[in-house]
Protein backbone atom coordinates (compact mmCIF):
# COMPACT_ATOMS: atom_id res chain seq x y z
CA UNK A 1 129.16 1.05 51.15
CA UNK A 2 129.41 3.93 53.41
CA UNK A 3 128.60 7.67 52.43
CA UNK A 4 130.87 11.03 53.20
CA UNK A 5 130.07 14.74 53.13
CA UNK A 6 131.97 16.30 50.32
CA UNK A 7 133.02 19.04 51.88
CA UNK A 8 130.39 21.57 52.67
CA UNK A 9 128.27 20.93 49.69
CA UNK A 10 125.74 18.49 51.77
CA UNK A 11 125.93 15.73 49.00
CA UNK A 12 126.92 12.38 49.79
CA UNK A 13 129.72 10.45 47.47
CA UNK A 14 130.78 6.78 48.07
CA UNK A 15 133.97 6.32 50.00
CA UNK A 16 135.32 4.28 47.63
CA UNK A 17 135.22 5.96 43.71
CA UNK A 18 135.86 4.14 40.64
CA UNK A 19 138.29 5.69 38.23
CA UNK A 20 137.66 5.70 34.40
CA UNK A 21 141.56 5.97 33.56
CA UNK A 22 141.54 2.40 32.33
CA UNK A 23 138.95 3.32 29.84
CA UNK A 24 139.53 3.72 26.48
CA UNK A 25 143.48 3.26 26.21
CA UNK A 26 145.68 4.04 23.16
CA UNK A 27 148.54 5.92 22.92
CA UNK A 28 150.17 7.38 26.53
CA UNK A 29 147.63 6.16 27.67
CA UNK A 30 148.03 2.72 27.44
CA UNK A 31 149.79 1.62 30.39
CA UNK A 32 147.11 2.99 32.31
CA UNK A 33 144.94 0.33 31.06
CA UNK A 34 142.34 -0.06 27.73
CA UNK A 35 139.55 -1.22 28.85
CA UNK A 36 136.49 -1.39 25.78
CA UNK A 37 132.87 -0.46 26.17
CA UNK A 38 132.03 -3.93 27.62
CA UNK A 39 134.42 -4.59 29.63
CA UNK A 40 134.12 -1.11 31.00
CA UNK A 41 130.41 -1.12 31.38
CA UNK A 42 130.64 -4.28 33.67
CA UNK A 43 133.05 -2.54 36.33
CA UNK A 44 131.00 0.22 36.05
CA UNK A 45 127.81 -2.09 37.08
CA UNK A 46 129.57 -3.80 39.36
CA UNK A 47 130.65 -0.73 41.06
CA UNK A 48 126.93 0.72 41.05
CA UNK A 49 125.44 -2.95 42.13
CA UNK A 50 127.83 -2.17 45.50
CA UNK A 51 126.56 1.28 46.06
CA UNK A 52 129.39 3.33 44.52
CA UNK A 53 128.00 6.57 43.54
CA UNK A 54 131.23 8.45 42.84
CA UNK A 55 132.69 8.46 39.06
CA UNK A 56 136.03 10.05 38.06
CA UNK A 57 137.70 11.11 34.38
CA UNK A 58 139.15 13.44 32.84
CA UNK A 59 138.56 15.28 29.46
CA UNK A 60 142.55 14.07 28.35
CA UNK A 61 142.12 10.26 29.98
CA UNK A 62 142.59 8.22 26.09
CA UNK A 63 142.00 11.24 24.55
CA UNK A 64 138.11 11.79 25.65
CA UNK A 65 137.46 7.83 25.04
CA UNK A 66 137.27 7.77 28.55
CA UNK A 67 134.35 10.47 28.93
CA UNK A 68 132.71 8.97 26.38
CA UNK A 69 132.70 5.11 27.31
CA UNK A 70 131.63 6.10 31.26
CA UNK A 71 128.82 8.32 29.67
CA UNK A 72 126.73 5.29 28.01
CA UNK A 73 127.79 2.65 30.22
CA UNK A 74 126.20 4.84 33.02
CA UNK A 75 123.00 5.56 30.77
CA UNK A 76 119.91 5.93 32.55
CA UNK A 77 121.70 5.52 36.01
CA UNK A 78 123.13 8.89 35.53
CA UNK A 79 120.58 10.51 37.59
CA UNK A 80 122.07 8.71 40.64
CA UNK A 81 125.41 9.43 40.39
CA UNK A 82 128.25 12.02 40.80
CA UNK A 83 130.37 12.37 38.01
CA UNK A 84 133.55 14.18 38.38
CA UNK A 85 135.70 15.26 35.45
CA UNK A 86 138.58 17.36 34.68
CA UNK A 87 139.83 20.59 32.11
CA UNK A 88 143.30 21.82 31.86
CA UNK A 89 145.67 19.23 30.01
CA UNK A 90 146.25 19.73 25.90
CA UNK A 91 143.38 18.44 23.78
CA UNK A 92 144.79 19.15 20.50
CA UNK A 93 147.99 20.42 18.64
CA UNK A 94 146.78 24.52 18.54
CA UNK A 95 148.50 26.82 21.18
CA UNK A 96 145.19 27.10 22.77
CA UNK A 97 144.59 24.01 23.20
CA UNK A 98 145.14 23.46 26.75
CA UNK A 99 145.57 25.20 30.00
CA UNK A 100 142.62 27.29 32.33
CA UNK A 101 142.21 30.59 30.12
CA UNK A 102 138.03 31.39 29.84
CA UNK A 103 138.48 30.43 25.84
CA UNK A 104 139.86 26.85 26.88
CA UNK A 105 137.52 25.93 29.59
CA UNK A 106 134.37 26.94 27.67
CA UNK A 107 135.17 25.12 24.63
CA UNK A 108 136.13 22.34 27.05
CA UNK A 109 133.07 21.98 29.23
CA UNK A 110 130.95 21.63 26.03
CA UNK A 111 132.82 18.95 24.66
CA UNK A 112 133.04 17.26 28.09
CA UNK A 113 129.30 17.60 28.30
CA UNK A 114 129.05 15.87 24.48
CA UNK A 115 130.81 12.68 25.55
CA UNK A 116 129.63 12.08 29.19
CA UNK A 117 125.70 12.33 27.34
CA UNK A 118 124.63 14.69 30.29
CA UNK A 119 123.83 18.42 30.23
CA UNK A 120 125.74 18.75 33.52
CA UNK A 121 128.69 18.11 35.20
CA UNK A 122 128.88 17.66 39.35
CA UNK A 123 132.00 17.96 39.65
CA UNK A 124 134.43 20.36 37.19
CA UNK A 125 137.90 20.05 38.66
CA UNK A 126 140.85 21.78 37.13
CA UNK A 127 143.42 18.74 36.60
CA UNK A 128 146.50 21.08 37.95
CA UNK A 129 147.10 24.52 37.80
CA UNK A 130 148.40 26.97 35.39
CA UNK A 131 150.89 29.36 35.30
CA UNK A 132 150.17 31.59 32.67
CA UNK A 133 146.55 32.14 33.53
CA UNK A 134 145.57 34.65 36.05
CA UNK A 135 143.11 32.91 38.90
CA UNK A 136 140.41 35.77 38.44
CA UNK A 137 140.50 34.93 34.89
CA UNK A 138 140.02 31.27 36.27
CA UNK A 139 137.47 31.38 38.94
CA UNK A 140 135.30 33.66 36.83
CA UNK A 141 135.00 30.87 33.94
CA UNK A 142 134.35 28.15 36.26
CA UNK A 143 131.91 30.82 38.46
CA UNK A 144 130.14 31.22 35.13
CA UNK A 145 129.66 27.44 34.35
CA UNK A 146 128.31 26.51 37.94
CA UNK A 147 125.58 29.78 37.65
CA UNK A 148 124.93 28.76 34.15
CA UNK A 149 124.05 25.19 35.42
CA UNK A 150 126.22 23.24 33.33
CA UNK A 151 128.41 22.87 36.40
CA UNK A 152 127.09 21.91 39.83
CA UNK A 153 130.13 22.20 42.07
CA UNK A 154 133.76 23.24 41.10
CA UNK A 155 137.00 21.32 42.37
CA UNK A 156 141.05 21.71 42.33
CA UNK A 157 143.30 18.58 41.85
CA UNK A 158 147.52 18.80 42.35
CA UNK A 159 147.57 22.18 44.20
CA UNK A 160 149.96 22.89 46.70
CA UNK A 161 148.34 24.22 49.93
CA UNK A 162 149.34 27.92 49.54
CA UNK A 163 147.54 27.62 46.08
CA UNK A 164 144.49 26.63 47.74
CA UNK A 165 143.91 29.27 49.93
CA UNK A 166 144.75 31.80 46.98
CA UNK A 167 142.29 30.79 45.47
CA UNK A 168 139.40 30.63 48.09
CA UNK A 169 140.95 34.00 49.26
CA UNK A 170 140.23 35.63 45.50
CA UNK A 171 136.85 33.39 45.03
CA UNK A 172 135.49 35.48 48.48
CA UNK A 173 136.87 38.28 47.63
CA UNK A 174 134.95 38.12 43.79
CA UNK A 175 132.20 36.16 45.86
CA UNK A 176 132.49 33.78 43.25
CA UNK A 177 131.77 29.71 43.41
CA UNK A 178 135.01 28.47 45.35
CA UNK A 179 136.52 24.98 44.99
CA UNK A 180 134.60 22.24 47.11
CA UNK A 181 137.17 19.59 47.09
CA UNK A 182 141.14 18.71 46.17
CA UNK A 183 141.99 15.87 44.11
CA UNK A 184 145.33 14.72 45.40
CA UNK A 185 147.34 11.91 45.72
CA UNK A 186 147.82 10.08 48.90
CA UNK A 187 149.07 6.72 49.92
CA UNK A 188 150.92 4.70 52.81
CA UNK A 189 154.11 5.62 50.37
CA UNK A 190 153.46 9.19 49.81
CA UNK A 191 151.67 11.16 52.72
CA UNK A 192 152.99 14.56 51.27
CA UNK A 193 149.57 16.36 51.58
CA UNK A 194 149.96 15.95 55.43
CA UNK A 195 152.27 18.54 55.78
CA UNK A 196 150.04 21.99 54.16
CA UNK A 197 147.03 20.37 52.08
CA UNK A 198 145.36 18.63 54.57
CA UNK A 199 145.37 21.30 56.96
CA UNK A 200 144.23 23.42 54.83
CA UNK A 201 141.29 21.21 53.46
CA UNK A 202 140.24 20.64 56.98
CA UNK A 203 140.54 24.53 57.54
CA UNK A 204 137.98 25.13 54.69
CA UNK A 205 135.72 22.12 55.52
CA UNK A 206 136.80 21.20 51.85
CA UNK A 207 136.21 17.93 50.84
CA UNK A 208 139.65 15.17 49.61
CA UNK A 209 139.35 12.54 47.14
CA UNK A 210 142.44 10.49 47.20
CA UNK A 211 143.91 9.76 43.41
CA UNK A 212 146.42 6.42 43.30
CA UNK A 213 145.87 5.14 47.06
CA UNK A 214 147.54 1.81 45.99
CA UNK A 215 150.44 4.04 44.37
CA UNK A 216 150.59 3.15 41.13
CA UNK A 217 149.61 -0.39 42.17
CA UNK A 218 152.78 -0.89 43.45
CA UNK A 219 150.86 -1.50 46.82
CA UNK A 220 148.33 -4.21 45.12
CA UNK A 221 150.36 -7.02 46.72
CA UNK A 222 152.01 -7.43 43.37
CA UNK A 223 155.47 -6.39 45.15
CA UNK A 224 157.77 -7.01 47.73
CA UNK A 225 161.48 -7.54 48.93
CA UNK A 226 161.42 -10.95 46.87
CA UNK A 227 158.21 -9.64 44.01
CA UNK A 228 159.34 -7.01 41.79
CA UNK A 229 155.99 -7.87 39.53
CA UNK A 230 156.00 -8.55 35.73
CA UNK A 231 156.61 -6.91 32.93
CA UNK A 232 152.93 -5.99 32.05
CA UNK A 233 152.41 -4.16 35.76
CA UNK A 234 151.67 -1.07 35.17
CA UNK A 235 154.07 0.24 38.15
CA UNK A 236 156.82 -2.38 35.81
CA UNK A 237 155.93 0.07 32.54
CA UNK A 238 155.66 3.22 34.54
CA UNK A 239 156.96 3.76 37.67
CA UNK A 240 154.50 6.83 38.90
CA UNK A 241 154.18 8.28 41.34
CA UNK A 242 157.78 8.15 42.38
CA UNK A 243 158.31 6.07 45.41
CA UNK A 244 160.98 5.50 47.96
CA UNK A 245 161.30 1.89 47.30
CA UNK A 246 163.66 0.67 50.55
CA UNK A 247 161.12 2.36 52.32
CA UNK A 248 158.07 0.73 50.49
CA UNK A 249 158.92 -2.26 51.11
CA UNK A 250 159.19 -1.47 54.49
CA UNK A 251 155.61 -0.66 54.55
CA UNK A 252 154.68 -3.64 52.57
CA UNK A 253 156.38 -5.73 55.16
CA UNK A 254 154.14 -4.42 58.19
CA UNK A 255 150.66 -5.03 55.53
CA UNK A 256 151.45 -8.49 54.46
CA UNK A 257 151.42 -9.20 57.95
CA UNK A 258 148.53 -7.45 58.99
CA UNK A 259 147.06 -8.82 55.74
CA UNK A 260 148.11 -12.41 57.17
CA UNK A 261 146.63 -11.72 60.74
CA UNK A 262 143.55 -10.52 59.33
CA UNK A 263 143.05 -13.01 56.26
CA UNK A 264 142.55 -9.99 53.85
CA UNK A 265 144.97 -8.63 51.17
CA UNK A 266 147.40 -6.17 51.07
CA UNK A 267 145.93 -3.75 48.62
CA UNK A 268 142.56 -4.40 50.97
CA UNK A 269 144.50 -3.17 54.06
CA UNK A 270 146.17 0.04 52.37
CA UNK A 271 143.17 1.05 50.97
CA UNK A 272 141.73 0.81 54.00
CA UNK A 273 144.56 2.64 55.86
CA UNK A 274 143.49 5.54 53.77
CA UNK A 275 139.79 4.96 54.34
CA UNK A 276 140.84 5.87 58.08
CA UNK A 277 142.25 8.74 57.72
CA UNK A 278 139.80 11.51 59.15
CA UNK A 279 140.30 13.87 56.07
CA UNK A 280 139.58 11.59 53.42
CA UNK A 281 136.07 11.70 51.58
CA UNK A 282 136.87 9.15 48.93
CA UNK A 283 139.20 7.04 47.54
CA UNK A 284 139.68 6.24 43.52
CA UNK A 285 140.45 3.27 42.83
CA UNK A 286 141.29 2.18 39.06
CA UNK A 287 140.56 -1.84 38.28
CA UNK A 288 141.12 -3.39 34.95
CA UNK A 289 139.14 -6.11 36.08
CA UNK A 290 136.05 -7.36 38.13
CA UNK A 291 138.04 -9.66 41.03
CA UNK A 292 140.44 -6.54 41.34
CA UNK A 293 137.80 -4.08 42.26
CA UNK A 294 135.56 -6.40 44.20
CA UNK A 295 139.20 -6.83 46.75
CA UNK A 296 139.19 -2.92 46.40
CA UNK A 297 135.37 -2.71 46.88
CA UNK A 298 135.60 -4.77 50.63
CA UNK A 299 137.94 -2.22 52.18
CA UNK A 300 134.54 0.33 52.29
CA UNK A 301 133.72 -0.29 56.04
CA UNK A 302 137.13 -2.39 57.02
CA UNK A 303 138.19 -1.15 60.42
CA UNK A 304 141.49 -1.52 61.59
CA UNK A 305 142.29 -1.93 65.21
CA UNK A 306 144.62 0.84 67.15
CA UNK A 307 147.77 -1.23 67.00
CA UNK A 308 147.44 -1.64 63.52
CA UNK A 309 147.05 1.39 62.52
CA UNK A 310 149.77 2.54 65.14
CA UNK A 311 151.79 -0.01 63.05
CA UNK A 312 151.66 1.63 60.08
CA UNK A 313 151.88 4.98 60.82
CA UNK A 314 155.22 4.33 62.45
CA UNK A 315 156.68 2.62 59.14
CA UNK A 316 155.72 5.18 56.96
CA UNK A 317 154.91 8.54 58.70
CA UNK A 318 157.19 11.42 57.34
CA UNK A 319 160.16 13.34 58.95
CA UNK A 320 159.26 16.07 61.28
CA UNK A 321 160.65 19.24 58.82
CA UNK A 322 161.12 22.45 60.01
CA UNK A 323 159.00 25.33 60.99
CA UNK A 324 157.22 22.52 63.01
CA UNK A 325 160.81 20.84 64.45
CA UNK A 326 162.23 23.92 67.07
CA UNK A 327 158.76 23.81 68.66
CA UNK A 328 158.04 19.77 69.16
CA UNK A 329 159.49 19.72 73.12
CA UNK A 330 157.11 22.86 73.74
CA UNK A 331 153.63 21.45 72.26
CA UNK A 332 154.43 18.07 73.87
CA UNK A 333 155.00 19.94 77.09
CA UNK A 334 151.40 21.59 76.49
CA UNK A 335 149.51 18.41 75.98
CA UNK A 336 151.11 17.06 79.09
CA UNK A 337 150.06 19.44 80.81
CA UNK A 338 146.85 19.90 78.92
CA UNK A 339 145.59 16.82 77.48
């Protein structure tokens, strides 16, 4: 397993993360998976036995189940990992109960704390922003966990990139605890976060850990031009994210064959497409089972060459969209000149 910098924090997390949304199940939240204590304590064993050190939930993920299940099957190893969890979706029926006001984060945090069986988080991330609260209001709550110690580092997840640097802006200006790290989703379907975010994470030497690189599984090898999957896929129940499928399976074309040429897999190779991108500090993968994340668990360390990489970039890179199109003949005529 290799090791990245989150950010500037100086702590090392596992490139690859395991995700504890297939924990617990019920309700919405059973397409996602519902994965029982047992059966959810042996991925989470198997993840730790290959030196993943990274953990990721989310106070809403089956309702808190999820929290609670990673909690004990971590027990005693808890010491030696980072766990990562989220505030900000509805917990309950009352009109405060959800969103990133100071009342809803504190009464959050302690029942996060309850169910994880740890009297700190790492990693607090707010799960997407929130339009009715203001971001002092915000960063002051979370600035009062981290000095309070029930909080070691605070993160964003689903921001847009002008949101980011709001917030960093106001959290220096307050000289409060700014976010370390974005939560976003990236894939070989949906490179989105190239265009602002991960300029802006690379800006502010913040750290990125990639939600859905397989897209919903829909890049798990599962489908193709002549696999649609079955009817228990998740992507087959739920179809998120949203994907351009003529040009998925596009992109699926180019990794079956470098899949082929490399006797691997095609969920190995997209992972692993991520993996080499230089922004990325971990990826989160989400197995139901142990043979799923041990295919998911070999792309820490898999290197692809130049052409294959080249390969894939051209099948699924996005559009050039303006500001950056009336200037593309004058930077290329500066790096000819100046390479």
């Amino acid at each position: 397993m290799k090791y990245n910098l989150l950010g500037n924090t100086g702590v090392l997390v596992s490139e690859i993360g395991l995700g504890a949304m297939t924990f617990g199940g019920g309700g919405q939240w059973g397409v996602f998976g519902g994965l029982g204590e047992q059966d959810a304590a042996h991925l989470v064993w198997q993840a730790l036995d290959a030196g993943v050190n990274f953990f990721d939930t989310s106070n809403i993920y089956a309702g808190g189940r999820s929290e609670e299940i990673l909690g004990k099957a971590l027990g005693a190893k808890r010491q030696d990992v980072i766990i990562a969890t989220k505030v900000r979706g509805r917990t309950g029926s009352g009109p405060n109960d959800l969103g990133l006001s100071r009342l809803h984060i504190m009464r959050q945090v302690e029942e996060s704390l309850k169910r994880l069986g740890t009297d700190y988080i790492d990693l607090y991330q707010i799960h997407n922003p929130d339009q009715l609260t203001d971001w002092e209001e915000t960063l002051r709550a979370l600035d009062d966990l981290v000095r309070s110690g029930k909080v070691r580092y605070i993160g964003s997840s689903n921001m847009t990139g002008w949101e980011l640097m709001k917030a960093r802006g106001i959290s220096r200006e307050l000289g409060l605890h700014a976010f370390k790290s974005s939560q976003s989703y990236y894939s070989l379907v949906g490179r989105d976060i190239e265009r602002e975010i991960i300029p802006v994470l690379k800006d502010q030497n913040m750290g990125l850990l990639v939600w859905s690189p397989l897209a919903g599984g829909f890049l798990s090898g599962k489908y193709a031009r002549t696999r649609t999957g079955n009817s228990e896929d998740r992507h087959t129940k739920f179809a998120f994210p949203p994907i351009d499928v003529d040009k998925a399976y596009s992109i699926i074309d180019v990794l079956e064959d470098i899949a082929k040429t490399r006797e691997s897999t095609v969920a190995r190779i997209a992972l692993a497409w991520v993996l080499n991108q230089p922004a990325v500090t971990s990826v989160i993968v989400g197995a139901k089972r142990p043979d799923q994340l041990q295919d998911n668990l070999k792309a820490s360390g898999f290197v692809l060459t130049d052409d294959e990489l080249a390969r894939l970039d051209e099948v699924s890179r996005l559009p050039i969209e303006y500001p950056a199109w009336p200037f593309m003949e004058e930077d290329d005529s500066i790096i000819r000149k100046h390479p």
